[in-house]
Protein backbone atom coordinates (compact mmCIF):
# COMPACT_ATOMS: atom_id res chain seq x y z
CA UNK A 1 0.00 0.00 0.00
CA UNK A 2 2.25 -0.63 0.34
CA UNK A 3 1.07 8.12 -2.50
CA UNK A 4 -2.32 14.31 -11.23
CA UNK A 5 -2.85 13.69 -14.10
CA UNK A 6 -4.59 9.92 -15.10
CA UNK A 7 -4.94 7.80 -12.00
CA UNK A 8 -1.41 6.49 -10.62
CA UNK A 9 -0.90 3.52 -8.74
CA UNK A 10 -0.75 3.39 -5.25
CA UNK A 11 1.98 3.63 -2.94
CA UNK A 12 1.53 -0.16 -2.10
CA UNK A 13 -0.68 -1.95 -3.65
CA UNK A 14 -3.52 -4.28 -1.76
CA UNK A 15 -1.17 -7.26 -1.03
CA UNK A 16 -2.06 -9.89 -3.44
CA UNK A 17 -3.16 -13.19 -1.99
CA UNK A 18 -2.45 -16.63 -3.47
CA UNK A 19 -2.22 -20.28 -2.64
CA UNK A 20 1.45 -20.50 -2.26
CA UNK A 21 2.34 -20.47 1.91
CA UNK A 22 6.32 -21.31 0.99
CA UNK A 23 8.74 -19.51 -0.93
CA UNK A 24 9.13 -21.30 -4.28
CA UNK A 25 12.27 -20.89 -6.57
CA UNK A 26 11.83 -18.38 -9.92
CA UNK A 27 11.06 -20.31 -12.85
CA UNK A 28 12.31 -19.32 -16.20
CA UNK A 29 9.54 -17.78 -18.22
CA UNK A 30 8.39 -20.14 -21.17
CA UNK A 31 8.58 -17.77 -23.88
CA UNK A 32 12.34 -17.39 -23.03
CA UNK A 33 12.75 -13.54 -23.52
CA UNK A 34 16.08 -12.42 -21.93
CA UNK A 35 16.22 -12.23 -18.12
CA UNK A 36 12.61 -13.33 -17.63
CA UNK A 37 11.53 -15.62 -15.29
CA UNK A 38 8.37 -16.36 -13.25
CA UNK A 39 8.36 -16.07 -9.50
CA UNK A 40 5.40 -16.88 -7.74
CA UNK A 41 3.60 -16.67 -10.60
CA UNK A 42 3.98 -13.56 -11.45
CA UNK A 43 6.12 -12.51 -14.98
CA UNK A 44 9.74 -10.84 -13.70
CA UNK A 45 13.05 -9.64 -14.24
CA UNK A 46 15.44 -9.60 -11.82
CA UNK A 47 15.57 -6.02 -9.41
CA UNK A 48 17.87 -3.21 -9.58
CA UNK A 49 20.88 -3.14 -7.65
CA UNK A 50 19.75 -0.31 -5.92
CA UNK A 51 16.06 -1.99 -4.48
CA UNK A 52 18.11 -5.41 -3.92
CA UNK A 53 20.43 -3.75 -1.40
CA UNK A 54 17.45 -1.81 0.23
CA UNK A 55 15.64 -5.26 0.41
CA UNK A 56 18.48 -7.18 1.92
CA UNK A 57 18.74 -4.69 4.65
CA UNK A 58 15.56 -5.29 5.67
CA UNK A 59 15.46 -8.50 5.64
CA UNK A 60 18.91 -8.52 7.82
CA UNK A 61 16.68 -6.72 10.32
CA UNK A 62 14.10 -9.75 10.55
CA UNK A 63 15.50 -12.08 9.66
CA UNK A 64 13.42 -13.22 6.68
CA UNK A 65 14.09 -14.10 3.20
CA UNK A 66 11.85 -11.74 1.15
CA UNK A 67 13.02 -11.88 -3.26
CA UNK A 68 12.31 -8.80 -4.59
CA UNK A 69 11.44 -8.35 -8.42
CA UNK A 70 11.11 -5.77 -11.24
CA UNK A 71 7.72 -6.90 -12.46
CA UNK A 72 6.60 -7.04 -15.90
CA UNK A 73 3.39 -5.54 -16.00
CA UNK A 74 3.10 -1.87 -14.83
CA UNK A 75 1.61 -2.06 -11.09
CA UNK A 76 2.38 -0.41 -8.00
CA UNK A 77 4.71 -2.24 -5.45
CA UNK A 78 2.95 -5.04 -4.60
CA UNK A 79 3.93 -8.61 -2.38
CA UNK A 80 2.52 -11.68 -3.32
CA UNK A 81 2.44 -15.17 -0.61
CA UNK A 82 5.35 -17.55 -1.47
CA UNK A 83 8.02 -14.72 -0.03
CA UNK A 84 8.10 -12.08 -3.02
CA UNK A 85 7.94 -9.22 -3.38
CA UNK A 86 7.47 -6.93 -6.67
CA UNK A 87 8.15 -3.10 -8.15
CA UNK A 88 7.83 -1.94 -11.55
CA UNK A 89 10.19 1.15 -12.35
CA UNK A 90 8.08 3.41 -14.44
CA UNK A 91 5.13 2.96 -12.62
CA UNK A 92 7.36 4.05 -9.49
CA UNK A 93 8.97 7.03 -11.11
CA UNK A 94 5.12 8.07 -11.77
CA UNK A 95 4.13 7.32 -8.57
CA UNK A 96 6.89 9.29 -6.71
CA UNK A 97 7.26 11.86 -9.84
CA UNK A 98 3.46 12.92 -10.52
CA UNK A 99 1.07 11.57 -7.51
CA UNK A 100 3.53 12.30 -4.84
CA UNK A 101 5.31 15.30 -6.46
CA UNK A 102 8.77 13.94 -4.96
CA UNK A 103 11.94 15.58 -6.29
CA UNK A 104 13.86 15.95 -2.80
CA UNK A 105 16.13 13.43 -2.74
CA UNK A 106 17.11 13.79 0.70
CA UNK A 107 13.68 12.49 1.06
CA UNK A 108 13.51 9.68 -2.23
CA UNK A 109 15.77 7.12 -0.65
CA UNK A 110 13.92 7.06 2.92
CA UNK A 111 10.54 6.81 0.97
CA UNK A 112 12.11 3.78 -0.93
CA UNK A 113 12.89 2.08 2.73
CA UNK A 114 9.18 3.00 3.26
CA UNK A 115 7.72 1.34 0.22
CA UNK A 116 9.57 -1.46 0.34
CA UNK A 117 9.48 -2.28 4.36
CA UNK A 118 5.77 -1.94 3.74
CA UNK A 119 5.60 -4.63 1.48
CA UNK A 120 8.45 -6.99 3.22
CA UNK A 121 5.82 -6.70 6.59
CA UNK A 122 3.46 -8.07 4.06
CA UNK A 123 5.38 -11.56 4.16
CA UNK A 124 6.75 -11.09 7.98
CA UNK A 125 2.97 -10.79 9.47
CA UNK A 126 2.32 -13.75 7.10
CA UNK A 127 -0.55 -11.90 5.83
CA UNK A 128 -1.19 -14.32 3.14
CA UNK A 129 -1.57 -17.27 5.71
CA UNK A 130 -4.94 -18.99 6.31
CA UNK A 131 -4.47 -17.84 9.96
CA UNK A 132 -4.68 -14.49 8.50
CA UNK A 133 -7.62 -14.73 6.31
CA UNK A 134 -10.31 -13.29 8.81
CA UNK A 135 -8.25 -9.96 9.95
CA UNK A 136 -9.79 -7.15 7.47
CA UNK A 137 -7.40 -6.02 4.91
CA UNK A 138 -7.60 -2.18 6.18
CA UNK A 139 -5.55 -3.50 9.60
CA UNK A 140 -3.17 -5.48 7.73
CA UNK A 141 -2.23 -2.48 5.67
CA UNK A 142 -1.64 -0.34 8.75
CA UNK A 143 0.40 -3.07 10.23
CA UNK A 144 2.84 -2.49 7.37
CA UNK A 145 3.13 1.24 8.13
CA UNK A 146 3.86 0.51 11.42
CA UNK A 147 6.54 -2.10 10.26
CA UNK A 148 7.89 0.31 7.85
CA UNK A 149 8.43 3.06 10.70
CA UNK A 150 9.74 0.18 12.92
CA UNK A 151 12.32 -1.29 10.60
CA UNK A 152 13.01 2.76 9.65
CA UNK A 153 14.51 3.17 12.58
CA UNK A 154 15.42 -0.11 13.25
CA UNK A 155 18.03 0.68 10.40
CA UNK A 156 18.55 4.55 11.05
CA UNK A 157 17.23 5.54 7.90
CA UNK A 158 15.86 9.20 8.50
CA UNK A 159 12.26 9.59 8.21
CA UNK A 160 12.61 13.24 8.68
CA UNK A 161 9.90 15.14 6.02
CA UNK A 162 8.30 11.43 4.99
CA UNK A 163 4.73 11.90 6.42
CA UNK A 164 3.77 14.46 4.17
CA UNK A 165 4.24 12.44 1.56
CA UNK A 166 3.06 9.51 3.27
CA UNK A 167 -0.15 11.38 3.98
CA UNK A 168 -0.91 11.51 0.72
CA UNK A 169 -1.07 7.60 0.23
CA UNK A 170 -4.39 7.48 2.05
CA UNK A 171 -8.10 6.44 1.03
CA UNK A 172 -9.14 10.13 0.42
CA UNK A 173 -6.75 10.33 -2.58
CA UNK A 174 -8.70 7.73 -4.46
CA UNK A 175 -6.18 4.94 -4.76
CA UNK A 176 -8.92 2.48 -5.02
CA UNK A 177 -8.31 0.27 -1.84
CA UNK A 178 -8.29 -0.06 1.41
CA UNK A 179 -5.54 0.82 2.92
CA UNK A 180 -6.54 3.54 5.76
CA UNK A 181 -7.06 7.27 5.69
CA UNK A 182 -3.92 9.86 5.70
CA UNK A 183 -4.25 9.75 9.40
CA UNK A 184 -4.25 6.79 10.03
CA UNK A 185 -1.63 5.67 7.65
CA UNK A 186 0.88 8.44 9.29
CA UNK A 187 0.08 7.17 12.74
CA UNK A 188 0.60 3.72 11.85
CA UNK A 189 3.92 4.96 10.62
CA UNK A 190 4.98 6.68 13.71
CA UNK A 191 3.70 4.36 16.18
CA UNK A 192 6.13 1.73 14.11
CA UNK A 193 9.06 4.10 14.61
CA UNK A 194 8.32 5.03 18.30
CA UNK A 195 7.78 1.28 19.70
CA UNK A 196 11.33 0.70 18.30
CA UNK A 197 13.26 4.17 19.45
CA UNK A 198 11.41 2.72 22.87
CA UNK A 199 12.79 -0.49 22.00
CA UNK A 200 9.19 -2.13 22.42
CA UNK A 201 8.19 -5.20 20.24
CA UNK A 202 6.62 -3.86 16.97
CA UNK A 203 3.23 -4.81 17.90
CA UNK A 204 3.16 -4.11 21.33
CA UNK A 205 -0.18 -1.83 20.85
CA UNK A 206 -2.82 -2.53 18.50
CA UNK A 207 -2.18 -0.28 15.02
CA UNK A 208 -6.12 0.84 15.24
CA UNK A 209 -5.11 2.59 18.84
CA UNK A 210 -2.44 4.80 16.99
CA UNK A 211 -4.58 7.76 16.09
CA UNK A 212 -5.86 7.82 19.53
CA UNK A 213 -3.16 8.11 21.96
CA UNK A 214 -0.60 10.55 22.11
CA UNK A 215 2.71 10.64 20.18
CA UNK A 216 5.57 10.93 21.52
CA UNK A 217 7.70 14.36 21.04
CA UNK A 218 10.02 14.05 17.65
CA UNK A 219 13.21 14.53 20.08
CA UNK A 220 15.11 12.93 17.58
CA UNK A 221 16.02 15.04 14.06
CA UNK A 222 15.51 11.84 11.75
CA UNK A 223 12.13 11.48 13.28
CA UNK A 224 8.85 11.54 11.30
């Protein structure tokens, strides 16, 4: 859900749920066009260098084993069950360029973490597990805010001048799903980073309770 002109994708994209609970292997694709491959089941080529590093740091935070892939088709970032995780590049450069207006780049590299720790909590929460099938996909969303705070400053990437942005990811803006109002979505964000410079567990308080208590003073300059 992972925020001019025609309608943009979203920041993150509903997480897409399929029947695949392990990580399974890229396939090549079976028209054999260069670089191509299929990873759970979704047409790919492999990521930047750039979005593979970013990826790899966050999953040195938690542990996990999240692939990350350039997708084929133009979508917003998006994570699929079976452990991937997917970007297309001009449908990011219009997402960041146009919808979100983003040409600080003091700011374009934190929002990166943010997209793509968003999608990585995706496959952490194991929101694509049959455990998971009853929690509403509004609260799932907001969990990966608050992940993408958390792991934020679990890395000391500075989220200073991200919400914003952020802000303009929510429901209000029309991207077509579920994924929380502006408020919410910033709270989300900053309860994630708080329960971590607190060194709390990241879900120590419910995600639907973080536009209703208090937040914490931004003492720190790489705060959002």
């Amino acid at each position: 859900s992972s925020a001019l002109a025609a309608p943009a994708p979203a920041v993150n994209r509903p997480a897409r749920s399929t029947p695949r609970t392990t990580a399974r292997p890229a396939l090549p694709a079976v028209d054999g066009a260069a670089n191509e491959m299929v990873a759970c089941g979704e047409r790919a080529v492999p990521a930047s260098d750039k979005i593979r590093r970013i990826v790899s740091q966050i999953n040195g935070t938690w542990g996990s084993n999240v692939q990350v892939y350039r997708s084929v088709a133009a979508e917003g970032p998006h994570s699929i069950g079976g452990g991937c995780i997917f970007y297309n590049p001009d449908a990011l450069a219009v997402l960041l360029g146009l919808r979100l207006n983003l040409t600080d780049p003091n700011v374009l590299t934190p929002m990166l973490y943010a997209i793509f720790a968003h999608e990585v909590g995706h496959e952490v929460h194991r929101d694509f597990d049959p455990s998971r099938a009853a929690v509403p996909n509004q609260i799932k969303e907001l969990e990966a805010d608050r992940f993408a705070g958390y792991t934020m400053k679990r890395l000391d990437v500075p989220a200073t001048g991200l919400s914003p942005y952020w802000s303009m990811t929510g429901d209000e803006f029309g991207i077509g799903a579920s994924h929380g109002s502006s408020a919410q979505r910033v709270a989300a964000f900053k309860e994630g980073w708080h329960e971590a410079e607190w060194n709390r567990a990241e879900n120590s308080m419910p995600v639907t309770a973080a536009t209703e208590q208090s937040i914490a003073p931004e003492d720190s300059a790489a705060a959002p």
